[in-house]
N, C-alpha and C. Protein backbone atom coordinates (compact mmCIF):
# COMPACT_ATOMS: atom_id res chain seq x y z
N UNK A 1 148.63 140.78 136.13
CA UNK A 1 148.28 140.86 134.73
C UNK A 1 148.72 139.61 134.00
N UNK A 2 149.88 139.25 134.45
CA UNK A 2 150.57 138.48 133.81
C UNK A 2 149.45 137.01 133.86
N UNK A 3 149.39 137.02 135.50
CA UNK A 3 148.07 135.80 135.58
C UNK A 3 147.08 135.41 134.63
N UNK A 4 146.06 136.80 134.59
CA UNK A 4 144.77 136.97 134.12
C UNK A 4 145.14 136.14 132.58
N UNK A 5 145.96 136.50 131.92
CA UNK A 5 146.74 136.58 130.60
C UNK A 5 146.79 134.80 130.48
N UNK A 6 147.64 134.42 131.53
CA UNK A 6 147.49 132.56 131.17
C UNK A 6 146.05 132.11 131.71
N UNK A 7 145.27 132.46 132.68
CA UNK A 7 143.82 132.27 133.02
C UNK A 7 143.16 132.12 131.33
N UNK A 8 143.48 133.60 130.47
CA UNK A 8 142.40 133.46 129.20
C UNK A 8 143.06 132.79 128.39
N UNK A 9 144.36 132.16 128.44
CA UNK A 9 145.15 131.29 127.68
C UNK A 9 144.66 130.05 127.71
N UNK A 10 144.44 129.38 128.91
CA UNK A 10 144.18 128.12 129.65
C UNK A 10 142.78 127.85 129.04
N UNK A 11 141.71 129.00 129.26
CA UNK A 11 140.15 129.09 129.36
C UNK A 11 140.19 128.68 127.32
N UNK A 12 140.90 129.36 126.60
CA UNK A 12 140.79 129.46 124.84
C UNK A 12 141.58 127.92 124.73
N UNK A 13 141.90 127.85 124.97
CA UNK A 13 143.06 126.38 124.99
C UNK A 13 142.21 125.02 125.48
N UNK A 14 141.36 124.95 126.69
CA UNK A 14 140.54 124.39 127.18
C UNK A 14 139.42 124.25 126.19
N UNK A 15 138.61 125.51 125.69
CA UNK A 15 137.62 125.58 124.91
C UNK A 15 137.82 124.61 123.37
N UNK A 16 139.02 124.96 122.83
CA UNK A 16 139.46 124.47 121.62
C UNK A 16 139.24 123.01 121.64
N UNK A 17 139.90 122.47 123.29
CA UNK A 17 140.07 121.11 122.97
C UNK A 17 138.32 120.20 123.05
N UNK A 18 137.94 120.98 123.66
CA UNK A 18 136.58 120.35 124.01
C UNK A 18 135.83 120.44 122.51
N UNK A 19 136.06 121.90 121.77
CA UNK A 19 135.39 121.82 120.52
C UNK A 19 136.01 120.70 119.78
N UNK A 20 136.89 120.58 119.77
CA UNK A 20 137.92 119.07 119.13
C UNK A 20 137.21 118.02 119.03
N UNK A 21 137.09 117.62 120.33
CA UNK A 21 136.51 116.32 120.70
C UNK A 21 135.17 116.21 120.23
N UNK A 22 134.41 117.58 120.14
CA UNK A 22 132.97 116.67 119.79
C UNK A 22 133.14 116.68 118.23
N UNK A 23 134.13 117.39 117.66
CA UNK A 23 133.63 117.34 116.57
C UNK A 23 134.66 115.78 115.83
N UNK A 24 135.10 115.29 116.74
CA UNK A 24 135.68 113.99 116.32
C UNK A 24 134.68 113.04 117.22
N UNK A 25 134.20 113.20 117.57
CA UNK A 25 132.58 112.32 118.25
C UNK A 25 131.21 112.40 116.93
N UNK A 26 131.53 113.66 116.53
CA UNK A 26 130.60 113.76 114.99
C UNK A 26 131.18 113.37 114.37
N UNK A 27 132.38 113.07 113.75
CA UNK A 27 132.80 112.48 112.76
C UNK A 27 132.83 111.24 113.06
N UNK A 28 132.70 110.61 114.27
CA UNK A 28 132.65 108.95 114.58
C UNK A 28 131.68 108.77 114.37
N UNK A 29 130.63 109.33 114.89
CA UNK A 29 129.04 108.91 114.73
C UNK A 29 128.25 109.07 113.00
N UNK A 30 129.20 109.84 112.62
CA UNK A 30 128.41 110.11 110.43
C UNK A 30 128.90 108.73 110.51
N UNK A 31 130.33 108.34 110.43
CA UNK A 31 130.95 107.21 109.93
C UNK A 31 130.18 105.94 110.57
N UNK A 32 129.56 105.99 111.92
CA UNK A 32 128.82 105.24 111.94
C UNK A 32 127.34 104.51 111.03
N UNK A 33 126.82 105.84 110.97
CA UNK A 33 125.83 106.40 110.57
C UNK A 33 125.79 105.44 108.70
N UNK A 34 126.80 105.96 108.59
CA UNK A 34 127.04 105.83 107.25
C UNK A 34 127.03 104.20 106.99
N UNK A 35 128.20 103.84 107.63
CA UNK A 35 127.90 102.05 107.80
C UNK A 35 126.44 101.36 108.06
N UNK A 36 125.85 102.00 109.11
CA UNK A 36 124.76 101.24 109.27
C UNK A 36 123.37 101.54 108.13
N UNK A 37 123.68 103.01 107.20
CA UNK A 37 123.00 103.12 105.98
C UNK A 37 123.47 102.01 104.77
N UNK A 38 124.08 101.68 104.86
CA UNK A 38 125.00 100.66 103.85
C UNK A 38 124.52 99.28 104.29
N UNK A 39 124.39 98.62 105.22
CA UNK A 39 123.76 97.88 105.76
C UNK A 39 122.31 97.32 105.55
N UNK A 40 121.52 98.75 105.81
CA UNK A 40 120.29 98.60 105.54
C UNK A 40 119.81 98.65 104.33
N UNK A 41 120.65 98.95 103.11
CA UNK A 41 120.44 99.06 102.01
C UNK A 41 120.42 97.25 101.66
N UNK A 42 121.72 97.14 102.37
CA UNK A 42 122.04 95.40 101.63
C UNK A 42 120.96 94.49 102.27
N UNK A 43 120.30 94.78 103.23
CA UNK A 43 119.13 93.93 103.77
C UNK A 43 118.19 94.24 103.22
N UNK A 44 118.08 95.61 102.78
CA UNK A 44 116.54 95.38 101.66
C UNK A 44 116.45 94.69 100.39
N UNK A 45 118.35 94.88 99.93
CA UNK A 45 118.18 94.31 98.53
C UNK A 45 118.31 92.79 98.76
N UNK A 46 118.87 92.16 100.26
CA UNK A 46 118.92 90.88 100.47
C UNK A 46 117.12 90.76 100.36
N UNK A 47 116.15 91.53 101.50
CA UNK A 47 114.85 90.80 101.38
C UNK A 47 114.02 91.20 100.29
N UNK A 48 114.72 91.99 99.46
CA UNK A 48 113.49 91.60 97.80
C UNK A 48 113.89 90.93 97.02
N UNK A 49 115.02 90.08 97.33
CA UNK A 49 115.44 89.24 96.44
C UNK A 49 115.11 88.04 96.43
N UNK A 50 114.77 87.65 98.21
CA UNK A 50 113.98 86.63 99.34
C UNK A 50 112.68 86.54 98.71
N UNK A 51 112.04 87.37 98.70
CA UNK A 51 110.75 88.31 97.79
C UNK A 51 110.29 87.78 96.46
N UNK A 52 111.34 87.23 95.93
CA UNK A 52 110.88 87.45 94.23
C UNK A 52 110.36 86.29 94.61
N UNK A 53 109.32 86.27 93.38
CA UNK A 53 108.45 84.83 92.96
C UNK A 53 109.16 83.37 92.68
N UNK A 54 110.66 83.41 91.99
CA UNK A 54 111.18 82.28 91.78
C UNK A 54 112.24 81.73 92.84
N UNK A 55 112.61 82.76 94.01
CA UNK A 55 112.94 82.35 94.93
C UNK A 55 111.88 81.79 95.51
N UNK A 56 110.59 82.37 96.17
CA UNK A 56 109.82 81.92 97.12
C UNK A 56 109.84 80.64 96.54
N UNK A 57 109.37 80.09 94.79
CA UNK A 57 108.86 78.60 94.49
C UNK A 57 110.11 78.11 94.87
N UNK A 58 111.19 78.00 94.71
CA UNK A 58 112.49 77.26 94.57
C UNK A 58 112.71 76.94 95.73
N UNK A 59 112.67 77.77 97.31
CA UNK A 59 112.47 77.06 98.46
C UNK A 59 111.54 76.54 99.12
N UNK A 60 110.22 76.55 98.34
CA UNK A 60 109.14 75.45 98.22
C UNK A 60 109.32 73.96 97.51
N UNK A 61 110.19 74.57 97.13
CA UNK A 61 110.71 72.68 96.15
C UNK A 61 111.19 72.10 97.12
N UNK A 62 112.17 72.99 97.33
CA UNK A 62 113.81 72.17 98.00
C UNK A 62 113.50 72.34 99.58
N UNK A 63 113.44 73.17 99.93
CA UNK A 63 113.20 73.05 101.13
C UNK A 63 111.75 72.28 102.16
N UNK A 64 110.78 72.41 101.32
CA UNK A 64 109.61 72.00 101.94
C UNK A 64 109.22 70.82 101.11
N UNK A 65 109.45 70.92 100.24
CA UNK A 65 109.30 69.32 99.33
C UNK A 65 107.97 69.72 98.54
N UNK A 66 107.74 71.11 98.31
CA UNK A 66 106.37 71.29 97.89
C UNK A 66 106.67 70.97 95.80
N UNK A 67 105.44 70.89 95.51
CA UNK A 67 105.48 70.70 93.89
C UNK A 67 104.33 71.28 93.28
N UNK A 68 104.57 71.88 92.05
CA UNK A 68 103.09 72.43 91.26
C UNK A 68 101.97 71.53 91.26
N UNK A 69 100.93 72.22 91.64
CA UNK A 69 99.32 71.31 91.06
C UNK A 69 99.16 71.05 89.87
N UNK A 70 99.11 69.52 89.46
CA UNK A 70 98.68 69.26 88.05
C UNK A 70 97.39 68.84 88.12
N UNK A 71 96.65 68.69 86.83
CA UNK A 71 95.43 67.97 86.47
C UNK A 71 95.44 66.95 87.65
N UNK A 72 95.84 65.78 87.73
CA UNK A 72 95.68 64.42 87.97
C UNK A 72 94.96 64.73 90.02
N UNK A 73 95.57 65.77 90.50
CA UNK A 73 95.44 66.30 91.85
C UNK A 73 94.46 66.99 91.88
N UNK A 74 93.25 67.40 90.98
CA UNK A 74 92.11 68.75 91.19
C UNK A 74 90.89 67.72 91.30
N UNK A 75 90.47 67.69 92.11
CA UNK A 75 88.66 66.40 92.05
C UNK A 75 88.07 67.83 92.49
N UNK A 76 87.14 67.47 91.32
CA UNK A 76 85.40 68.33 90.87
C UNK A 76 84.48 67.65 92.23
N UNK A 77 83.51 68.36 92.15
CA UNK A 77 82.43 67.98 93.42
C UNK A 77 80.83 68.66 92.48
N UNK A 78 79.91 67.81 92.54
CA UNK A 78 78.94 68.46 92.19
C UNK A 78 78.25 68.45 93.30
N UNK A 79 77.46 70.00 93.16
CA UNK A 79 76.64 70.45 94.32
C UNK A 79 75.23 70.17 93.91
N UNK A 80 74.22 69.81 94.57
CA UNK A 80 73.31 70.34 94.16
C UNK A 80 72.81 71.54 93.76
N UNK A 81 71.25 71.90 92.78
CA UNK A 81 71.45 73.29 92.86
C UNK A 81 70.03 73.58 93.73
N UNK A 82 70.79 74.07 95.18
CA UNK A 82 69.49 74.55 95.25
C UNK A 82 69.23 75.56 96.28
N UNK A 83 68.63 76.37 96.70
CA UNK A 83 68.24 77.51 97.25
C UNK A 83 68.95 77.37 99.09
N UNK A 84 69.58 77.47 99.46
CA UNK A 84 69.86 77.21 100.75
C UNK A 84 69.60 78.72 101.36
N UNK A 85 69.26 79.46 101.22
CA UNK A 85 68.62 80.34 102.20
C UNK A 85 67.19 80.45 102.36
N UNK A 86 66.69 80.87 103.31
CA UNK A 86 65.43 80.60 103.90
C UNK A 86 64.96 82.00 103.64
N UNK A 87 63.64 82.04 103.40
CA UNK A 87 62.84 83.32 102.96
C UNK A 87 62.72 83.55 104.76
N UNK A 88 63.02 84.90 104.86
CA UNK A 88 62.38 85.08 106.30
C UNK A 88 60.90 85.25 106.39
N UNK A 89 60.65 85.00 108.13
CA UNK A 89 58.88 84.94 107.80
C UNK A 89 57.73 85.76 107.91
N UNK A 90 56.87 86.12 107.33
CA UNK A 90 56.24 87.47 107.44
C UNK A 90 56.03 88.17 108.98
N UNK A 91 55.70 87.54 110.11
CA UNK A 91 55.76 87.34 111.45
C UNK A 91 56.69 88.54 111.91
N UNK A 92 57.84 88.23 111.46
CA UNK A 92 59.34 89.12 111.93
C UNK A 92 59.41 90.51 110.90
N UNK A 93 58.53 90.11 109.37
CA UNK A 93 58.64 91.85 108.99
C UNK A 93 57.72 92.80 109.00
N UNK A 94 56.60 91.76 110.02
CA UNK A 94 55.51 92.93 110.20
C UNK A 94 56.25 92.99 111.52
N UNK A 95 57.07 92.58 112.42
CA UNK A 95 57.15 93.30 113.87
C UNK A 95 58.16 94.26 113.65
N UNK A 96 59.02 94.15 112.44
CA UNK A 96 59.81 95.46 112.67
C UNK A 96 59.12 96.54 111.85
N UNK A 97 57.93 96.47 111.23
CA UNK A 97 57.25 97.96 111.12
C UNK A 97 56.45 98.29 111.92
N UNK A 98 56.20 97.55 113.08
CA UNK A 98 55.63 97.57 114.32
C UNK A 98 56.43 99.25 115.04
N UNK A 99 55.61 100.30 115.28
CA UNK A 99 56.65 101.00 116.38
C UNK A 99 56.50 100.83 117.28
N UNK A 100 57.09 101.24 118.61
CA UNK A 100 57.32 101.15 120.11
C UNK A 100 55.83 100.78 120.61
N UNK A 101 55.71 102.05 120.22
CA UNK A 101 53.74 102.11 121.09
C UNK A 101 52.76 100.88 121.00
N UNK A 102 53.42 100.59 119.47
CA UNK A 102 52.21 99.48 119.16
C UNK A 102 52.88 98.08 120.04
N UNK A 103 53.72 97.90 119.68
CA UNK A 103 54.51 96.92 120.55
C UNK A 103 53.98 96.75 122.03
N UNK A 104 54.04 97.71 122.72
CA UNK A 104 53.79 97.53 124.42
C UNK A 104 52.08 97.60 124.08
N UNK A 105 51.31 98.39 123.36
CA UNK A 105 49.77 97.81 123.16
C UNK A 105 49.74 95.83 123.11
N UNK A 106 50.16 95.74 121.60
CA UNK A 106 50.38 94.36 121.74
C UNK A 106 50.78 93.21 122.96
N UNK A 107 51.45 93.82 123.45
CA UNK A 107 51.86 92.92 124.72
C UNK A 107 50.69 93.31 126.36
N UNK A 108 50.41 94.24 126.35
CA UNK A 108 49.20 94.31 126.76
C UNK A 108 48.05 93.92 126.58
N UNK A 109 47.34 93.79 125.14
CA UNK A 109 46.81 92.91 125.00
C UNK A 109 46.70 91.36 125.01
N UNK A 110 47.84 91.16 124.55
CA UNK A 110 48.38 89.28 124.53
C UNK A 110 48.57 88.84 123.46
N UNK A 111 48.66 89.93 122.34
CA UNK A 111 49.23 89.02 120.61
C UNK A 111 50.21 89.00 120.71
């Protein structure tokens, strides 16, 4: 009796510690969890800040050597004015109201 008695001692004692551990494996992993939410927050507010309009120009200055378009940089072009598409030719819109039948007639005959 006396056995059985430290057997369910050992078995509740055993159980406890194992519940222990995971629940300090969950508390490592929130705390993880939690850091790497904190993280991802500061990288979004780092890339919309990357984002804004007066950053993007400002490392177009400095970094790429780029500069605003003024007047003196825009050249005009005159085009002619004139029709650059081609009327298609009657030839091609009488063959597509052409149907099948008439088609293989036609080619049987030789038009």
């Amino acid at each position: 009796m006396l056995q059985s008695g430290f057997i369910i001692l050992f078995a509740i004692s055993y159980r406890n510690s194992v519940i222990n551990e995971k629940f300090s494996e969950i508390k490592t992993l929130k705390a993880n969890l939690a850091g790497i939410e904190k993280e991802n927050e500061q990288l979004k507010v780092n890339i919309e800040n990357n984002l804004n309009l007066k950053s993007v120009e400002q490392s177009a200055k400095e970094i790429l050597g780029m500069q605003k378009l003024n007047n003196f940089q825009t050249v005009y072009i005159n085009l002619p004015k004139e029709d650059y598409v081609e009327p298609a030719s009657e030839e091609i819109m009488q063959e597509n109201n052409i149907n099948w039948f008439e088609k293989i007639i036609n080619i049987i005959i030789g038009k």
